[in-house]
C-alpha atoms as a PDB file:
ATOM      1  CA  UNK A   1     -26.096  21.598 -28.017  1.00  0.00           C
ATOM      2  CA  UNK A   2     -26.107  24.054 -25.230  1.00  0.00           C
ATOM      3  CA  UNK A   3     -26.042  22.851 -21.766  1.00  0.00           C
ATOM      4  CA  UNK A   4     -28.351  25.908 -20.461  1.00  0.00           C
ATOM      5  CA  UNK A   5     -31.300  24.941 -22.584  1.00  0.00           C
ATOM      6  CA  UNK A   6     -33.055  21.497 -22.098  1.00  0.00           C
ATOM      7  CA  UNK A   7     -34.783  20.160 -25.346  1.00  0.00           C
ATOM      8  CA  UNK A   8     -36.508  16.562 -25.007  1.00  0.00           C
ATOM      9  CA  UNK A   9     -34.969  14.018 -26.570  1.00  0.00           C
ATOM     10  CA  UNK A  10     -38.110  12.670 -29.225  1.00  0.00           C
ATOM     11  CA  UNK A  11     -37.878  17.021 -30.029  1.00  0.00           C
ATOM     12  CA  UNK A  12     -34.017  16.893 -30.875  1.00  0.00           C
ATOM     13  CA  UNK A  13     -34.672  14.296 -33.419  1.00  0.00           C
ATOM     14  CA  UNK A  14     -37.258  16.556 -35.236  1.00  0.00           C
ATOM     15  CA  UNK A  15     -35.103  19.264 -35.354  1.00  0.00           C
ATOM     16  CA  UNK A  16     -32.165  17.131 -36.608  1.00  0.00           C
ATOM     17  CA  UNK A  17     -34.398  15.503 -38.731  1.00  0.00           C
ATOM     18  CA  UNK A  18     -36.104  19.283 -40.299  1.00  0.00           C
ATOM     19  CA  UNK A  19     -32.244  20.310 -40.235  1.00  0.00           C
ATOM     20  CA  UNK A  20     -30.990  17.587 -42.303  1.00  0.00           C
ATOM     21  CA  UNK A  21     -33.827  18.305 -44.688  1.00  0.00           C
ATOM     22  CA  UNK A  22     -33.289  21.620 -44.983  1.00  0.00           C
ATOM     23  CA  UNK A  23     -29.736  21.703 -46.002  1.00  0.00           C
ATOM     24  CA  UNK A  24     -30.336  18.991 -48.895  1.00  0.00           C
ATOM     25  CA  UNK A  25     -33.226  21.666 -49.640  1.00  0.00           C
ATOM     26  CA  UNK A  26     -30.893  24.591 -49.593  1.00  0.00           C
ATOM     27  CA  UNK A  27     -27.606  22.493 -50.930  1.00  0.00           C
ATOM     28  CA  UNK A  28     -25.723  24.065 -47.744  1.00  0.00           C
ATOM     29  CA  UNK A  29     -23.225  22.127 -45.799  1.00  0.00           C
ATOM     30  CA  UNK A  30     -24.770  22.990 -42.442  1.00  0.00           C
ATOM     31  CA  UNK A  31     -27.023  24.661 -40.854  1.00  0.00           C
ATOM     32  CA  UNK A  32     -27.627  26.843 -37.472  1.00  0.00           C
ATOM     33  CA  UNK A  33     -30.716  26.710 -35.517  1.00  0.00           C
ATOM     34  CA  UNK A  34     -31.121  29.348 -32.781  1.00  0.00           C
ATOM     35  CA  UNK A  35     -33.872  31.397 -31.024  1.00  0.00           C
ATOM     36  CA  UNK A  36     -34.611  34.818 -31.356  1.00  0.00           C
ATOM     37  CA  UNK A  37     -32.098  35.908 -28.569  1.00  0.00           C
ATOM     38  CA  UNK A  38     -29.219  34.359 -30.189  1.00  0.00           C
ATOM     39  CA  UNK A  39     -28.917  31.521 -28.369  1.00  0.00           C
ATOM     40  CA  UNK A  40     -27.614  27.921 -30.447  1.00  0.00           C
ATOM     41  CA  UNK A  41     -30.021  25.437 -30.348  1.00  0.00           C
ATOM     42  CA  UNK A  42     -28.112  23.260 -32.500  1.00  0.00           C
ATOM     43  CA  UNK A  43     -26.137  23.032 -35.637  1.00  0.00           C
ATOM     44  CA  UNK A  44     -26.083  20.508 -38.150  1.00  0.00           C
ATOM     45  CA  UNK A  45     -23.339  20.038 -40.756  1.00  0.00           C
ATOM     46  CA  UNK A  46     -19.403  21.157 -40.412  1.00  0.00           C
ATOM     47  CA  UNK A  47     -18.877  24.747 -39.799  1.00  0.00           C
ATOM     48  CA  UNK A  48     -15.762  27.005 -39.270  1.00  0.00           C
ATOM     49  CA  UNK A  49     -14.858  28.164 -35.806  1.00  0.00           C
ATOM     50  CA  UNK A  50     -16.814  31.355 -35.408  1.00  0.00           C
ATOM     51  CA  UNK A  51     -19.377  30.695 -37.586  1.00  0.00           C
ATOM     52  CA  UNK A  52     -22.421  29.657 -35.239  1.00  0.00           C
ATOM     53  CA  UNK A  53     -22.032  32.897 -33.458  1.00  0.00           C
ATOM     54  CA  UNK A  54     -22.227  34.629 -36.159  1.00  0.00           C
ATOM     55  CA  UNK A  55     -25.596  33.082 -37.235  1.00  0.00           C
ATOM     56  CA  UNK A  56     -26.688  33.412 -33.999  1.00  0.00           C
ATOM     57  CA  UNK A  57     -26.429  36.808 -33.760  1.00  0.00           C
ATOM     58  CA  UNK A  58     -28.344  37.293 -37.038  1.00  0.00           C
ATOM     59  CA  UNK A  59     -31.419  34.829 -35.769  1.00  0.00           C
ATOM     60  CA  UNK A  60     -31.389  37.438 -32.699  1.00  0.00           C
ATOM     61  CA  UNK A  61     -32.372  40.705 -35.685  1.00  0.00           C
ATOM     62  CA  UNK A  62     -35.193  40.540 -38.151  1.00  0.00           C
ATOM     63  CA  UNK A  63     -33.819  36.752 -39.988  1.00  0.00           C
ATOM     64  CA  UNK A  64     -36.175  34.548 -40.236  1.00  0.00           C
ATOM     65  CA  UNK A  65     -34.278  32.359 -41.669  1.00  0.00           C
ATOM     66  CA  UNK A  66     -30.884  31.892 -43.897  1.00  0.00           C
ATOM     67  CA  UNK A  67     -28.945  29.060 -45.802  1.00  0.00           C
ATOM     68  CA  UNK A  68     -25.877  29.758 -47.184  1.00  0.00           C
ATOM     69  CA  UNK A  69     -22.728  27.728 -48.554  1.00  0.00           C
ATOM     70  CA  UNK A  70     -20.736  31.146 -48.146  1.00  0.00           C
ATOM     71  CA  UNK A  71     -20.652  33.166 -44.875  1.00  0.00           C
ATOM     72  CA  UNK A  72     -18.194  35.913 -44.534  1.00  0.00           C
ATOM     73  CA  UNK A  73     -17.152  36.976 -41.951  1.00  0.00           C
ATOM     74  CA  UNK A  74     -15.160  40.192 -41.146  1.00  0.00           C
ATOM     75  CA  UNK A  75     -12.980  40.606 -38.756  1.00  0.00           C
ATOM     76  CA  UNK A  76     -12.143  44.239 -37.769  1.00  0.00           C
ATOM     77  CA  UNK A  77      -9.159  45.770 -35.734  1.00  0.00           C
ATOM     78  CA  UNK A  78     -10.114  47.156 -32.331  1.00  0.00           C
ATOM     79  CA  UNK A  79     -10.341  51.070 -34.052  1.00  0.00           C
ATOM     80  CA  UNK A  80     -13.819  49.982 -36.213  1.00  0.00           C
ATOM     81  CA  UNK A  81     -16.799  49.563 -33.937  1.00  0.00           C
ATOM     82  CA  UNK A  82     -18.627  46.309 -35.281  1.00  0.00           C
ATOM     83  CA  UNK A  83     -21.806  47.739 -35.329  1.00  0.00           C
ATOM     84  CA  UNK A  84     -21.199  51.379 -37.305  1.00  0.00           C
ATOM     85  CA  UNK A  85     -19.143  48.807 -39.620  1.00  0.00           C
ATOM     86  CA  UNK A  86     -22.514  46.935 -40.277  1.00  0.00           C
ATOM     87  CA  UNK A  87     -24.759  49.794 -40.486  1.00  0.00           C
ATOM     88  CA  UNK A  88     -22.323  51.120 -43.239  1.00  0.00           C
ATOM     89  CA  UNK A  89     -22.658  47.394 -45.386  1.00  0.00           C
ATOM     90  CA  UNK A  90     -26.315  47.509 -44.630  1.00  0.00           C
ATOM     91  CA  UNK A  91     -26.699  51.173 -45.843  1.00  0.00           C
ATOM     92  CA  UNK A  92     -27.057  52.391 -49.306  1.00  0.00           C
ATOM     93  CA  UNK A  93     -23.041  52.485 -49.699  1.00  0.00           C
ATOM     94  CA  UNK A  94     -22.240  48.941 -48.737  1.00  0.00           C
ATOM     95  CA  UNK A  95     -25.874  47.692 -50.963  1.00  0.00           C
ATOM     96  CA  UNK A  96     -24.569  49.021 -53.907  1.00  0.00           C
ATOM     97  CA  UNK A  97     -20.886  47.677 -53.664  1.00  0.00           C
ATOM     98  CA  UNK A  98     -22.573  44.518 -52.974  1.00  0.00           C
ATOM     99  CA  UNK A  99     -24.680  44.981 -56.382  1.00  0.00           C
ATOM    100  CA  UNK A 100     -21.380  46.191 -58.318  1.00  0.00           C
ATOM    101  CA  UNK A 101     -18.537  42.913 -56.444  1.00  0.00           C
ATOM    102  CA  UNK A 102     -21.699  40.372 -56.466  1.00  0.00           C
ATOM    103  CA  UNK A 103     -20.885  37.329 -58.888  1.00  0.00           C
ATOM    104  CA  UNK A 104     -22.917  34.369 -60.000  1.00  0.00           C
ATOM    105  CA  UNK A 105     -26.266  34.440 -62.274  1.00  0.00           C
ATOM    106  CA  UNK A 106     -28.618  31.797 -60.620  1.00  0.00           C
ATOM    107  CA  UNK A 107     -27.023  33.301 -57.099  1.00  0.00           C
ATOM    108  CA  UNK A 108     -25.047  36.101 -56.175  1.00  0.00           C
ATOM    109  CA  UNK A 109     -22.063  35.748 -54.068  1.00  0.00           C
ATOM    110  CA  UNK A 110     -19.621  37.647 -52.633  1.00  0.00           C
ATOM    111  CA  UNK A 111     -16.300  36.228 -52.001  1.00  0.00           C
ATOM    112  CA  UNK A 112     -13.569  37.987 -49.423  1.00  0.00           C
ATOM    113  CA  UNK A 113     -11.614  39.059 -52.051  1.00  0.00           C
ATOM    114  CA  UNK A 114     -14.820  41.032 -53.341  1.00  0.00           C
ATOM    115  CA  UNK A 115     -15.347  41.958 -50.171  1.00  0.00           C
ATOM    116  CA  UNK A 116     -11.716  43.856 -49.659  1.00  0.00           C
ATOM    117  CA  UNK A 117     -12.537  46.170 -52.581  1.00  0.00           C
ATOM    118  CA  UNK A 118     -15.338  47.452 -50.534  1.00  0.00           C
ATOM    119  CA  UNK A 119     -14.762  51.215 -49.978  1.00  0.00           C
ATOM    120  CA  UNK A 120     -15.794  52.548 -46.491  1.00  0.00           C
ATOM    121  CA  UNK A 121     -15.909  55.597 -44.896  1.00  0.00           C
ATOM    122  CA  UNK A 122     -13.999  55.577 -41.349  1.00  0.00           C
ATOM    123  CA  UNK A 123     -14.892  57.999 -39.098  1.00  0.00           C
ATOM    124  CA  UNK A 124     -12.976  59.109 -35.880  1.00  0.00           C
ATOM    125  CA  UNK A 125     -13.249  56.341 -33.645  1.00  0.00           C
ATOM    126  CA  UNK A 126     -15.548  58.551 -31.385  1.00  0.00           C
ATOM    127  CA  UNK A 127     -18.005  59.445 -33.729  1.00  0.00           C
ATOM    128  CA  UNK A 128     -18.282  55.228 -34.812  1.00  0.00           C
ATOM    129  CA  UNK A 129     -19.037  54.276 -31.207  1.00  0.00           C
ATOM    130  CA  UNK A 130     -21.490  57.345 -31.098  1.00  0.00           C
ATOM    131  CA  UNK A 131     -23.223  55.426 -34.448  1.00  0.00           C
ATOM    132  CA  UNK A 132     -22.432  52.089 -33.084  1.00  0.00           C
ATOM    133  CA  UNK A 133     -24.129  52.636 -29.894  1.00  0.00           C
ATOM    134  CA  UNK A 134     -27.063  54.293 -31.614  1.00  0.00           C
ATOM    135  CA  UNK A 135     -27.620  51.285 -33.352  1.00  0.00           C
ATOM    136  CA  UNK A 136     -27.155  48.681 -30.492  1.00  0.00           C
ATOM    137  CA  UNK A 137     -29.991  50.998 -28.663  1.00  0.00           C
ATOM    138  CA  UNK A 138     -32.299  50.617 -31.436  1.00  0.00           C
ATOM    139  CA  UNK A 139     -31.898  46.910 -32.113  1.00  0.00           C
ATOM    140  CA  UNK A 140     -32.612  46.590 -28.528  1.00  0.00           C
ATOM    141  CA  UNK A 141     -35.411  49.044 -28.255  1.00  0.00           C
ATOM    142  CA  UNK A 142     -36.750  46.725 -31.397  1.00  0.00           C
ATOM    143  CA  UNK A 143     -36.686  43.726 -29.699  1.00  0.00           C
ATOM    144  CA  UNK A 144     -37.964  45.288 -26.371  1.00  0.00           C
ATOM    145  CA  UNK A 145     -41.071  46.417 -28.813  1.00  0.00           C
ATOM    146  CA  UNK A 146     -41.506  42.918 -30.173  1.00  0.00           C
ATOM    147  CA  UNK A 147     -41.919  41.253 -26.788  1.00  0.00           C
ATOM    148  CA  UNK A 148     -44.342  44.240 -25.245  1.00  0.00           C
ATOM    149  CA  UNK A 149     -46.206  43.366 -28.911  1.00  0.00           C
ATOM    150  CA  UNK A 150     -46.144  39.692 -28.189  1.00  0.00           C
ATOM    151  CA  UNK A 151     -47.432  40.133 -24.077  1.00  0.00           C
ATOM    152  CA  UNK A 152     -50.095  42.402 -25.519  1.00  0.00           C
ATOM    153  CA  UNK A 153     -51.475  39.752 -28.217  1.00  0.00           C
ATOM    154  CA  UNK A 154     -51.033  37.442 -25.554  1.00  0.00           C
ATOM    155  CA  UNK A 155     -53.363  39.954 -23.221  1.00  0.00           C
ATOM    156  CA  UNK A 156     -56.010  40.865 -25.646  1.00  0.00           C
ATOM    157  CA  UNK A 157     -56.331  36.543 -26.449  1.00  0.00           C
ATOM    158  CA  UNK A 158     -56.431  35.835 -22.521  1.00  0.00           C
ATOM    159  CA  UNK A 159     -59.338  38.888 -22.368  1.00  0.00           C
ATOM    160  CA  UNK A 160     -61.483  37.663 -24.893  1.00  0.00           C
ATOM    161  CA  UNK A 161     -61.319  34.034 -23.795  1.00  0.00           C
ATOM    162  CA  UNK A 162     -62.242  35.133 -20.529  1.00  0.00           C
ATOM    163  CA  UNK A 163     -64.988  37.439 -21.932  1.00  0.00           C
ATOM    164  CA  UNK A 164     -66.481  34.408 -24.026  1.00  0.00           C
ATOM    165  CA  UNK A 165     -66.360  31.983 -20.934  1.00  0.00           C
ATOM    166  CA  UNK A 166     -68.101  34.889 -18.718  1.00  0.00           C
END
């Protein structure tokens, strides 16, 4: 548990309790709850150093939610900018590798080994960090968007209760 958020006590047990449920659900190991920002609110099950950031960072985009026996994760020398290399898996090149390296029937999975066949174009360092940076301004801008969204829902409700009160 973090130290910087406080949760009440009778609340941690429902979302140990939902956890727990969720992973015999899903048939997962363990699980990673954390808010939109990214930050851990807990984690339930054994996981592999790394790992919780990892899902963190993925609760703080556009998942709503994700169970998964199999996380891999990639680590990348200091020459590959992290977030050009996930534009290029999340593009049409690194969809259809997935497609093509994918095994199972019921579910598809990717191992690491399937992973290393994946051919990817590196560009000069330069031009990645250009791409990289492009895409750190837009998932920001995104989530910048969400919250003006939310404060104007938030608005229009606090108008119209105060309209049908008047």
């Amino acid at each position: 548990m973090n130290q910087g958020l406080h949760v009440p006590e009778e609340l941690l047990d429902k979302i140990d309790y939902i956890l727990t449920h969720l992973a015999e659900k899903a048939h997962t190991d363990s699980i990673v709850l954390a808010d939109i920002s990214g930050q851990v609110i807990s984690i339930n099950g054994i996981m592999d150093e790394g790992t919780p950031d990892v899902v963190a960072a993925l609760a703080a985009g556009d998942v709503a939610a994700m169970a998964s026996n199999h996380v891999n994760i990639l680590r990348l020398s200091a020459d590959i900018d992290d977030a050009y290399m996930a534009l290029v898996f999340q593009s049409i090149i690194g969809q259809l590798q997935t497609q093509q390296h994918a095994r199972g029937s019921a579910q598809a999975e990717l191992y690491p080994a399937d992973v290393d066949r994946f051919v990817v174009p590196i560009l000069d360092f330069v031009t990645q960090k250009a791409i990289g940076n492009l895409v750190r301004a837009s998932l920001d801008k995104q989530r910048k968007s969400k919250l003006i969204l939310e404060q104007a829902k938030s608005r229009v409700e606090q108008l119209i209760e105060e309209a049908a009160t008047a």
